[in-house]
Protein backbone atom coordinates (compact mmCIF):
# COMPACT_ATOMS: atom_id res chain seq x y z
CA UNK A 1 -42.34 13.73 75.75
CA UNK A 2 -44.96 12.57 72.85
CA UNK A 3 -42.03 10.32 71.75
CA UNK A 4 -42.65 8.40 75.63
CA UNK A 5 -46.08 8.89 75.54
CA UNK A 6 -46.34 7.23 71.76
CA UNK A 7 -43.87 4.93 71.37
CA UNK A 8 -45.62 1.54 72.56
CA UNK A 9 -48.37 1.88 69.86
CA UNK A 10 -46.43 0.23 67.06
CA UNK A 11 -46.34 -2.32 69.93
CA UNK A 12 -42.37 -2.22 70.17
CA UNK A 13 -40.70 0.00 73.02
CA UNK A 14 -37.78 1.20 70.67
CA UNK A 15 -37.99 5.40 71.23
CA UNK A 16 -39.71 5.07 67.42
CA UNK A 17 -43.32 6.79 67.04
CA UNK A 18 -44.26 4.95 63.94
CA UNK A 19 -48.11 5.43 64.59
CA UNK A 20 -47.72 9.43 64.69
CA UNK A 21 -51.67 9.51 63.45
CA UNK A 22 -52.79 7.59 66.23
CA UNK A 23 -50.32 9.30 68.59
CA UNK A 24 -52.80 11.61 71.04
CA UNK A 25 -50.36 13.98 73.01
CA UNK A 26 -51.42 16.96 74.22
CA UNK A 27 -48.79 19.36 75.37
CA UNK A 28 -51.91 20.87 77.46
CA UNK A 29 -51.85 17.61 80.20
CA UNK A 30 -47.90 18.80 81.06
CA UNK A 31 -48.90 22.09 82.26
CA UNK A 32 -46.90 22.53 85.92
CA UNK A 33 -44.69 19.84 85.34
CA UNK A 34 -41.23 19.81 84.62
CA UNK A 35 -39.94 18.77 80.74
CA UNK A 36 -36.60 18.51 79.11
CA UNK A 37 -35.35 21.80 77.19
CA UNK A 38 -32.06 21.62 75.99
CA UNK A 39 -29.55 20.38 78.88
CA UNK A 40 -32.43 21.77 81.56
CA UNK A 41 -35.31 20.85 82.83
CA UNK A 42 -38.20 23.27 82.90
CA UNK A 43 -41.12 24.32 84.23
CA UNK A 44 -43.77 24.30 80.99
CA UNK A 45 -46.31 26.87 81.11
CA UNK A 46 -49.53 27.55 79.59
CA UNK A 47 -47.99 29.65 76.98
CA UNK A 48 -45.76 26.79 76.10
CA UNK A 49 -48.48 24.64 75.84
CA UNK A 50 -50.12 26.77 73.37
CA UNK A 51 -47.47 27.76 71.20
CA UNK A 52 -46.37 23.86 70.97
CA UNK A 53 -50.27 23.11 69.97
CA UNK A 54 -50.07 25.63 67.39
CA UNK A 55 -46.89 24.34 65.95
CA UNK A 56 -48.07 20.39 65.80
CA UNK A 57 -51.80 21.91 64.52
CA UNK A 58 -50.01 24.49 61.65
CA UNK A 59 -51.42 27.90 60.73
CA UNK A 60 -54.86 28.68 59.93
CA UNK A 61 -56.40 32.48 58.28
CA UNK A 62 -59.11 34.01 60.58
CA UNK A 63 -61.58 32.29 58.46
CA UNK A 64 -60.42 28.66 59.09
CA UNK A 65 -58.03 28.25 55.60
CA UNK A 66 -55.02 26.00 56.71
CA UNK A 67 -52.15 27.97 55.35
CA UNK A 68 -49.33 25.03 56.65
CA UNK A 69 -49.87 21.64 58.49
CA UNK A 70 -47.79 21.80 61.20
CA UNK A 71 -45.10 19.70 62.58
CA UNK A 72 -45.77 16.34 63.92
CA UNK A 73 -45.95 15.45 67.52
CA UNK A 74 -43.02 13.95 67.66
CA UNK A 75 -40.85 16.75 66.30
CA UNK A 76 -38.44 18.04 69.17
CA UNK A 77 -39.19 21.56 69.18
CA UNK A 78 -36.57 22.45 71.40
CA UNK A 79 -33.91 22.13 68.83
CA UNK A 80 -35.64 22.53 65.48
CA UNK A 81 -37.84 25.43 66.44
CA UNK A 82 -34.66 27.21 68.17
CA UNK A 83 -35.84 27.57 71.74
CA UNK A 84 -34.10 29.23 74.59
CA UNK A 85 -34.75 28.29 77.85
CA UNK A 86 -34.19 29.59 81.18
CA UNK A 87 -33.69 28.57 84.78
CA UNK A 88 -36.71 30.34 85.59
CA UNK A 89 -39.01 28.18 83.59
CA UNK A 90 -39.52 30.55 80.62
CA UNK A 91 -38.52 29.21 77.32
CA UNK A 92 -38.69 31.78 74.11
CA UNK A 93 -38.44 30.91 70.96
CA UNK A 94 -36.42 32.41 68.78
CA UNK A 95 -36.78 33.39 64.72
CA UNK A 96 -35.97 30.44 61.90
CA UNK A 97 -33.66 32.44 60.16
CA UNK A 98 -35.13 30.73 56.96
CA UNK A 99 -38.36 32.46 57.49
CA UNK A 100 -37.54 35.57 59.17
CA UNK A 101 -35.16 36.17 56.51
CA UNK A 102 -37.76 35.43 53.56
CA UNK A 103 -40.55 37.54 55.07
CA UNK A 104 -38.25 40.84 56.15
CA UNK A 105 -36.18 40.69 52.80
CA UNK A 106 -38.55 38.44 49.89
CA UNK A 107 -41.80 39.74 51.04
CA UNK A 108 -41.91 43.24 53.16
CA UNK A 109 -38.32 44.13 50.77
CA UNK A 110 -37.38 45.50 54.48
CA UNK A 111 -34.11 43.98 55.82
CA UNK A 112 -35.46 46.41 59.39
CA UNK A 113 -38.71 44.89 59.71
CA UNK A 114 -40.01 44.46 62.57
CA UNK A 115 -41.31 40.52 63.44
CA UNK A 116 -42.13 41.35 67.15
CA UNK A 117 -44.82 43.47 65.81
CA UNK A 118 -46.73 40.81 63.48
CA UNK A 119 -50.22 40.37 64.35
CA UNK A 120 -52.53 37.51 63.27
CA UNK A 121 -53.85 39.30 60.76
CA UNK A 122 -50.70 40.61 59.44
CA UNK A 123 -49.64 37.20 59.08
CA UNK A 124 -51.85 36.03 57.22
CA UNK A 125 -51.72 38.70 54.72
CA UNK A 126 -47.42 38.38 54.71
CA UNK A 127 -48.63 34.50 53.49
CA UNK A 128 -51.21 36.07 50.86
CA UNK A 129 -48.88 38.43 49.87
CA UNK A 130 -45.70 35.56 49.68
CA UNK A 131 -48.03 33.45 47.90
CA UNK A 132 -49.48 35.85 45.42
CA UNK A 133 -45.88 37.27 44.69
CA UNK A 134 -43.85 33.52 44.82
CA UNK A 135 -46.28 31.07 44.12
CA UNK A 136 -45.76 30.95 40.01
CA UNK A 137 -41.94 30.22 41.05
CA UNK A 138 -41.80 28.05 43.76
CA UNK A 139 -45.54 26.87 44.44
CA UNK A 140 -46.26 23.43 45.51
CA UNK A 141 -49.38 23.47 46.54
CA UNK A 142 -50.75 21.73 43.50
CA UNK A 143 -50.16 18.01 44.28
CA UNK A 144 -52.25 16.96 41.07
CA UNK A 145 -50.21 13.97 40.03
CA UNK A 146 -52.43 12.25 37.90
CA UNK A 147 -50.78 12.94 34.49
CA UNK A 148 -47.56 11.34 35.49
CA UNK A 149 -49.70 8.51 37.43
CA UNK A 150 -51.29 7.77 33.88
CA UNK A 151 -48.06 8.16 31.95
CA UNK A 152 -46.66 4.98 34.48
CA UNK A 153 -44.50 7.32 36.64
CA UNK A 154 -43.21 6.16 40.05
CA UNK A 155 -42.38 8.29 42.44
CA UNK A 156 -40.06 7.57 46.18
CA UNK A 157 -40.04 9.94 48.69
CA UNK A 158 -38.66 9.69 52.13
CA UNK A 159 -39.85 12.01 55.15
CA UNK A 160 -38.08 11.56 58.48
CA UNK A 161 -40.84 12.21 60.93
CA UNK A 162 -38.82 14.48 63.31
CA UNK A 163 -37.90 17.05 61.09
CA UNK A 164 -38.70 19.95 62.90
CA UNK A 165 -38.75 22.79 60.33
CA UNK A 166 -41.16 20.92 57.40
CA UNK A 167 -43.84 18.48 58.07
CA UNK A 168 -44.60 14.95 56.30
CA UNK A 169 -48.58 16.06 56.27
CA UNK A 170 -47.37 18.78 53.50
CA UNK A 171 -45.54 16.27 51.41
CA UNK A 172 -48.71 13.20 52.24
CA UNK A 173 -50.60 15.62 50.18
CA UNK A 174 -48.86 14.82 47.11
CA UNK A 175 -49.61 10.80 48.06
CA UNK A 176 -53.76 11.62 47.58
């Protein structure tokens, strides 16, 4: 739907968002009307609309502290974000095994815990606690380039902007 709503700002109809900043969809305007999921058409909801604005916006800690990005607009969260829709209207979404795995096995260390049952709060401290324990390992959140910048390094990276599962704001971080 954003991928309609957007395409025409680059000025060429070609189902290619290149202008995703200046793209302005809001999944809240398609409330009560009927959008593709999967081979269906459904019904989208308010609940739908919310948990899609969530995705594109990222996570944030009680306090206002982004903890992720978010997804772009564009991405198809029907297929990346595992969705399972009905006939009825109701689509679920369903666990990325990724990070259902990670936070019942690398940070609880309980292969039976329970993900229905995560709060907001509890969320945020699973993050804390993923950060605090990982973060020496596999952190990346220090995009401080400017010794290989002075040493003449170059650096190419490539982001598809669909890609449902990691977003092209995290890695535009290591651009400023």
């Amino acid at each position: 739907m954003a991928v309609r709503a957007c395409d025409a700002l680059d000025g060429v109809l070609d189902g290619i968002v290149t202008e995703i900043d200046a793209c302005e969809f809001d999944a809240f305007d398609l409330i009560g009307t009927h959008i593709p999921c999967g081979e269906e058409t459904v019904l989208l909801s308010e609940s739908s609309a919310i948990i899609a604005s969530a995705a594109w916006h990222g996570s944030f800690s009680s306090d206002g502290v982004n903890l992720w990005p978010g997804v772009d607009v564009v991405s198809n969260l029907t297929s990346s974000w595992s969705s399972q829709c009905s006939s009825n209207g109701r689509c679920n979404g369903l666990p990325i095994q990724l990070s259902s795995d990670c936070i019942r096995l690398a940070v609880k260390k309980n292969p039976g815990f329970d993900l229905n049952s995560v709060s907001h709060d509890d969320f945020v401290q699973i993050f804390q606690d993923s950060v605090n324990e990982y973060k020496s390992i596999i952190g990346t959140d220090n995009s401080n380039l400017t010794g290989f910048r002075r040493r003449g390094g170059k650096m190419l990276t490539f982001h598809g902007f669909v890609v449902g599962s990691a977003s092209r704001r995290g890695v535009g971080y290591y651009h400023h």
